[in-house]
Protein backbone atom coordinates (compact mmCIF):
# COMPACT_ATOMS: atom_id res chain seq x y z
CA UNK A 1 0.00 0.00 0.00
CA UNK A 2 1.37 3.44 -0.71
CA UNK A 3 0.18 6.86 0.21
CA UNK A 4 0.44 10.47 -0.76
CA UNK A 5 -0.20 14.15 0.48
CA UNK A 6 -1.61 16.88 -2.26
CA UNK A 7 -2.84 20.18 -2.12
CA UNK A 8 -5.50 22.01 -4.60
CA UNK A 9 -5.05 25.66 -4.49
CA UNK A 10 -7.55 27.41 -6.50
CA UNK A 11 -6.41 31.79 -7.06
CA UNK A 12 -9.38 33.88 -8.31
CA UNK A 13 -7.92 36.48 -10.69
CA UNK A 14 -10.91 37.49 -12.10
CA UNK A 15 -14.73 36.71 -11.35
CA UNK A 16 -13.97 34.54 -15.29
CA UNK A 17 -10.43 33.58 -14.37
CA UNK A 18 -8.76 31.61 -11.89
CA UNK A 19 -5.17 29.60 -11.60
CA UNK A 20 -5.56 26.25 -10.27
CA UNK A 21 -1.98 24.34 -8.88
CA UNK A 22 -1.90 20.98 -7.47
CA UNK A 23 1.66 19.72 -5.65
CA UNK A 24 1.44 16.16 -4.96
CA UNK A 25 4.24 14.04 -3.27
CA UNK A 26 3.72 9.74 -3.07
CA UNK A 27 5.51 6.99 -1.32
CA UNK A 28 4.42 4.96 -4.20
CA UNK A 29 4.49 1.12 -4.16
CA UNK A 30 7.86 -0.71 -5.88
CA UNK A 31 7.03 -2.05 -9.11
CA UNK A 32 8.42 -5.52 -7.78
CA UNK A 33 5.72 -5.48 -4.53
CA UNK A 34 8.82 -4.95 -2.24
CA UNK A 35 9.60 -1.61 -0.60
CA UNK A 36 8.41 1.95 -1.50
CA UNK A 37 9.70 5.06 -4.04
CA UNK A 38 9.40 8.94 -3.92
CA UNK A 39 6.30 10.28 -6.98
CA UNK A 40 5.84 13.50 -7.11
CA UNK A 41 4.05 15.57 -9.72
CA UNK A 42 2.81 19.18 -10.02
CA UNK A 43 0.15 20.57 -12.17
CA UNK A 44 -0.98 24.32 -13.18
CA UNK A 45 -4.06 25.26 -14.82
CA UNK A 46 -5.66 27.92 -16.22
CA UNK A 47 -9.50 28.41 -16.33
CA UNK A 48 -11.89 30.78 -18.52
CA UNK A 49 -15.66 30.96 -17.79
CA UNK A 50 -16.52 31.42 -21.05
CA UNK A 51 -20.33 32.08 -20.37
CA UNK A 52 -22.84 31.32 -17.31
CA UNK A 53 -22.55 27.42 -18.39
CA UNK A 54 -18.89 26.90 -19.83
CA UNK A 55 -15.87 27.04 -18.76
CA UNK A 56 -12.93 26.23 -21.16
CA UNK A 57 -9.24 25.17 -18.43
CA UNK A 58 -5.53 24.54 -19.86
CA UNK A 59 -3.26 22.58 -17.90
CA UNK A 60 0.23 21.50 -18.06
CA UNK A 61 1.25 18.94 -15.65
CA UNK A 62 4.69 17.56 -15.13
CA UNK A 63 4.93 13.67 -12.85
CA UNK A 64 8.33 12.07 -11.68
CA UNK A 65 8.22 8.81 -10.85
CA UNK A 66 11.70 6.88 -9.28
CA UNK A 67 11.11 3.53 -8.97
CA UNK A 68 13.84 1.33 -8.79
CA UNK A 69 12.77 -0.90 -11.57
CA UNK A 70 12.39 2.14 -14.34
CA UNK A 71 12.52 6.08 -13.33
CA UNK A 72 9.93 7.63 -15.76
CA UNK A 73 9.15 11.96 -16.25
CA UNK A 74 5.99 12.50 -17.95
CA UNK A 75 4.50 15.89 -19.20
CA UNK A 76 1.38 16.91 -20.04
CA UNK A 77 -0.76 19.24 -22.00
CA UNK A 78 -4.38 19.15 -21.64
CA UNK A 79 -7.19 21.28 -22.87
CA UNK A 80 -10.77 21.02 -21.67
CA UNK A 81 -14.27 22.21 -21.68
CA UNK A 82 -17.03 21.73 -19.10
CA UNK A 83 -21.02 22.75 -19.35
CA UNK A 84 -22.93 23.00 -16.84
CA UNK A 85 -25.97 21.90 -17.98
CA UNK A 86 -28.42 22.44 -14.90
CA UNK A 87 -27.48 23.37 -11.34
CA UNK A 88 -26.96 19.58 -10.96
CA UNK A 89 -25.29 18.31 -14.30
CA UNK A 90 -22.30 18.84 -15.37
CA UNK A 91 -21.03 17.50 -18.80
CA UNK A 92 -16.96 17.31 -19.50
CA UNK A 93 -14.28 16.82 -22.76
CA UNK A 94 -10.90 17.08 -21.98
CA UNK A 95 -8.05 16.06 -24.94
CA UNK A 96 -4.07 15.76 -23.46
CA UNK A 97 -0.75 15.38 -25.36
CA UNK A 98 1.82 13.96 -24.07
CA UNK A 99 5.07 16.43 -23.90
CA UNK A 100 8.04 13.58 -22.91
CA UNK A 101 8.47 10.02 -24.73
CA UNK A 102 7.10 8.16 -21.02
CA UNK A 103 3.65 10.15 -21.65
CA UNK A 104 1.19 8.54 -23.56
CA UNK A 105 0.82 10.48 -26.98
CA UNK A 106 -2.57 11.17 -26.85
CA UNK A 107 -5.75 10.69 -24.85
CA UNK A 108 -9.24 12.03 -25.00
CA UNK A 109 -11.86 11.95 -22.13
CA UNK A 110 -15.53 12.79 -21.73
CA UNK A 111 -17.72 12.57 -18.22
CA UNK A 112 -20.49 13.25 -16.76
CA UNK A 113 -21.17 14.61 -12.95
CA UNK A 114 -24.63 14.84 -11.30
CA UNK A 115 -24.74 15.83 -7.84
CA UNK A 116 -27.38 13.90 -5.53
């Protein structure tokens, strides 16, 4: 079992525009089962409210991994846009590129969050 410590910290700039960063430090589980590594990762986003019901965030986020086995840096660059359909719904697409050859190249998400 490994753990980790992060911290969201969300900066209002603007009533549209806020800076989101996100530290996060692991003792992450050896890929062998036996022991545990330092992960640590930091991202830093940017987000527009584009209208009442969208708001369009980029973020860059850069992850270190050292385990033993294989030490790995991955970047990313991810663009995405949410609408909030209802006071309740919210509807999400997010694409990311990977900036570093451990990243995958390419990923594309979509979700949905409804709040009981």
């Amino acid at each position: 079992m490994g753990a980790g410590f992060l911290v969201p910290v969300t900066y209002e700039l603007s009533d549209a525009v806020s800076l989101d960063l996100t530290p996060e430090i692991d003792a992450a589980v050896d890929e062998d089962g036996n022991g545990r590594h330092l992960a640590y990762s930091a991202t830093a986003g940017l987000s527009v409210k584009v209208s009442k019901a969208f708001t369009l965030t980029g973020e860059l986020q850069a992850l270190r991994d050292d385990d033993p086995d294989q030490h790995a840096t991955q970047g990313v660059a991810a663009l995405s846009l949410a609408w909030m359909a209802n006071d309740d719904l919210q509807f999400d697409i997010l694409g990311a590129a990977g900036l570093t050859a451990d990243t995958p190249d390419a990923r594309l998400y979509a979700g949905i969050s409804r709040r009981f």
